[in-house]
C-alpha atoms as a PDB file:
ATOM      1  CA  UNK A   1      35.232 -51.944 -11.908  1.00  0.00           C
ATOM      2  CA  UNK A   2      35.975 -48.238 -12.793  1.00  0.00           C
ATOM      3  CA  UNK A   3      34.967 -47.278 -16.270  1.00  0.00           C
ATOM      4  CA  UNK A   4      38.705 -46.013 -17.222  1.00  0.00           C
ATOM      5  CA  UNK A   5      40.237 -49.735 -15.333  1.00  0.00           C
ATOM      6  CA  UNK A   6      37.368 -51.479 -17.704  1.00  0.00           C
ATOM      7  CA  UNK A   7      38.569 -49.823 -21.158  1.00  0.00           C
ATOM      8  CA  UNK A   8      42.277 -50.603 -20.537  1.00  0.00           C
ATOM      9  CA  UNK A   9      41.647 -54.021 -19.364  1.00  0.00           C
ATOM     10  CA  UNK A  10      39.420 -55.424 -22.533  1.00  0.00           C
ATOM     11  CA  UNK A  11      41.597 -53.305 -25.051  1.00  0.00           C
ATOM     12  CA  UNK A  12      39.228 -50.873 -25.914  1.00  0.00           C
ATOM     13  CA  UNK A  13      42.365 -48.297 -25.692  1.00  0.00           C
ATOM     14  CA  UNK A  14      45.824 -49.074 -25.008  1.00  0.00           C
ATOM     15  CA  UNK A  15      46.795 -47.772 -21.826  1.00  0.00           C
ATOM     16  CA  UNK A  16      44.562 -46.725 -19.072  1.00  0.00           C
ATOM     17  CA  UNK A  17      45.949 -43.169 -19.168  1.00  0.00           C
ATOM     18  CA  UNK A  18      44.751 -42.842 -22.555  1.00  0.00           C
ATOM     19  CA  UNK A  19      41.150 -43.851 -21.370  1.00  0.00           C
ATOM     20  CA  UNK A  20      41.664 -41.211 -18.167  1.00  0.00           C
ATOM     21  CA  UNK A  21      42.494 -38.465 -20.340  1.00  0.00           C
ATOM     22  CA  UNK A  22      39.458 -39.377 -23.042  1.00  0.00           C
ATOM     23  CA  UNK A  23      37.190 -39.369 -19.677  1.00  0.00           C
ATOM     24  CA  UNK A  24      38.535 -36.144 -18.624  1.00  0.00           C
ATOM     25  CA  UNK A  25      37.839 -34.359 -21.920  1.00  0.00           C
ATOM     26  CA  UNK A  26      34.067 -35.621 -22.162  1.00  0.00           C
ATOM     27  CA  UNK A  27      34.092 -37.790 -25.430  1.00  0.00           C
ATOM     28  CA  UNK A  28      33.322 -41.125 -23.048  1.00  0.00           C
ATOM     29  CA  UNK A  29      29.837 -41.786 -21.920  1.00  0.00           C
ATOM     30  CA  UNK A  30      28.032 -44.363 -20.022  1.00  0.00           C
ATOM     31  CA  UNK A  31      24.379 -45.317 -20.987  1.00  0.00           C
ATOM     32  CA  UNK A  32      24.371 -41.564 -22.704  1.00  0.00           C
ATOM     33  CA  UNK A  33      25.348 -39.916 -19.502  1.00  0.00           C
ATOM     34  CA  UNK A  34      29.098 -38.316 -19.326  1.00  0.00           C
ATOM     35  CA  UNK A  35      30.810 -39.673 -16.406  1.00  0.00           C
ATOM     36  CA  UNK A  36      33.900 -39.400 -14.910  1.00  0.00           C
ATOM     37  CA  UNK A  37      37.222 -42.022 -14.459  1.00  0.00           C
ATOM     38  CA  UNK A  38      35.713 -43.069 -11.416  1.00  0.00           C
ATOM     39  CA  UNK A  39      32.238 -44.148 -12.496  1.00  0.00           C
ATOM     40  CA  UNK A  40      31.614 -47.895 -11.944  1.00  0.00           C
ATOM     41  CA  UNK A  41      30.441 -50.079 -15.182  1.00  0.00           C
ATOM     42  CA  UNK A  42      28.221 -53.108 -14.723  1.00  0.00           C
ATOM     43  CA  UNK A  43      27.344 -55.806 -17.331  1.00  0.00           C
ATOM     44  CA  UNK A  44      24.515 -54.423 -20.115  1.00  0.00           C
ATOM     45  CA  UNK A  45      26.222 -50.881 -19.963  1.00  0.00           C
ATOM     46  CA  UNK A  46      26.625 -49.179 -23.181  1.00  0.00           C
ATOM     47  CA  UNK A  47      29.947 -47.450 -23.537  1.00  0.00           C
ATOM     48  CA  UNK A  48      30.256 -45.009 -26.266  1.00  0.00           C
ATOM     49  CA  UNK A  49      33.255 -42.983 -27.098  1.00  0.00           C
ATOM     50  CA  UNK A  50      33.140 -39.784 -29.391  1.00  0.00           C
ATOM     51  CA  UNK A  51      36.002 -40.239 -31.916  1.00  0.00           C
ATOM     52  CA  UNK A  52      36.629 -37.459 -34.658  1.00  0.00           C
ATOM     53  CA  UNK A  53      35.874 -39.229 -37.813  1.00  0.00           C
ATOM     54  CA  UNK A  54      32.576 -40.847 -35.237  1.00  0.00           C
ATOM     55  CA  UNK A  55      31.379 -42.694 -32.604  1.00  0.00           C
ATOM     56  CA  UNK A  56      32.057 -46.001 -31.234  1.00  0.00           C
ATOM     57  CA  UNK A  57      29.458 -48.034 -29.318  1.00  0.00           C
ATOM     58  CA  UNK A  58      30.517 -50.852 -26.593  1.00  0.00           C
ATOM     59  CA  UNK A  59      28.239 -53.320 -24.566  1.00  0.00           C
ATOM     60  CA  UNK A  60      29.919 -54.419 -21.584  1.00  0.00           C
ATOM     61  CA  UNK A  61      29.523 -58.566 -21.616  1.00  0.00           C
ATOM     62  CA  UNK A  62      31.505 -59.268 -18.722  1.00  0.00           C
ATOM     63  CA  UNK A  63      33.860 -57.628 -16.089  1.00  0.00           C
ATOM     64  CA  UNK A  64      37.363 -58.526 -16.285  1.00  0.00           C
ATOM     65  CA  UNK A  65      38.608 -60.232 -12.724  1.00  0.00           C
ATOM     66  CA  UNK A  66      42.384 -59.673 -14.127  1.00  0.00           C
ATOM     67  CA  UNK A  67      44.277 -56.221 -15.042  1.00  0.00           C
ATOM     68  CA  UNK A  68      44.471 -57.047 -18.774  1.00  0.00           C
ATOM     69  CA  UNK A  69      42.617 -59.893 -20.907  1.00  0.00           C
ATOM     70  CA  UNK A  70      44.291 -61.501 -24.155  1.00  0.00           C
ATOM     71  CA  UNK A  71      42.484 -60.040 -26.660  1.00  0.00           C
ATOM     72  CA  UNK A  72      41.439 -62.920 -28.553  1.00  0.00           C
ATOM     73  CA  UNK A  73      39.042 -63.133 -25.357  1.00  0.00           C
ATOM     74  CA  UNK A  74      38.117 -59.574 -25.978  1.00  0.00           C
ATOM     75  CA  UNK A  75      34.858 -61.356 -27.380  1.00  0.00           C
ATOM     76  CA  UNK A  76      33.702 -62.625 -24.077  1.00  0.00           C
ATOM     77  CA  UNK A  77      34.205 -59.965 -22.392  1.00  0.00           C
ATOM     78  CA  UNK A  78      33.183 -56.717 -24.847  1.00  0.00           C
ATOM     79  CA  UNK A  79      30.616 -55.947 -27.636  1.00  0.00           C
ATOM     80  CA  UNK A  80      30.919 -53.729 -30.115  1.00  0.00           C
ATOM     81  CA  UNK A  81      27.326 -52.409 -31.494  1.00  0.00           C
END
């Protein structure tokens, strides 16, 4: 699953163009390595996104099979280091 389908489907950000446009500036990277919206994730990947006020880590448990999860499964499927 692309890296920018994989943050809007666990509700890591809201909508996916959100996550597109946070890939397109830079502050997203995958196992310390920028990548683009395209980029593929796989389970173990570590997600971290450069905020202003700091950084958020994210392990990637599971890949979604639907376009959205509830988010009290957000747990199965996301973990936040």
């Amino acid at each position: 699953m692309r890296v920018d389908k994989w943050m809007s489907a666990t509700n890591v950000v809201k909508r996916r163009t959100v996550a597109t446009d946070m890939l397109k500036s830079g502050v997203v990277l995958v196992n310390d390595i920028k990548v683009k919206a395209s980029k593929n994730v796989a389970i173990g990947d570590k997600i971290t996104i450069e905020y202003l006020k700091g950084a958020k880590s994210y392990e990637v448990l599971q890949i979604p099979t639907t376009k959205t999860i509830p988010k009290s499964k957000k747990d199965e499927y996301v973990k936040e280091l």
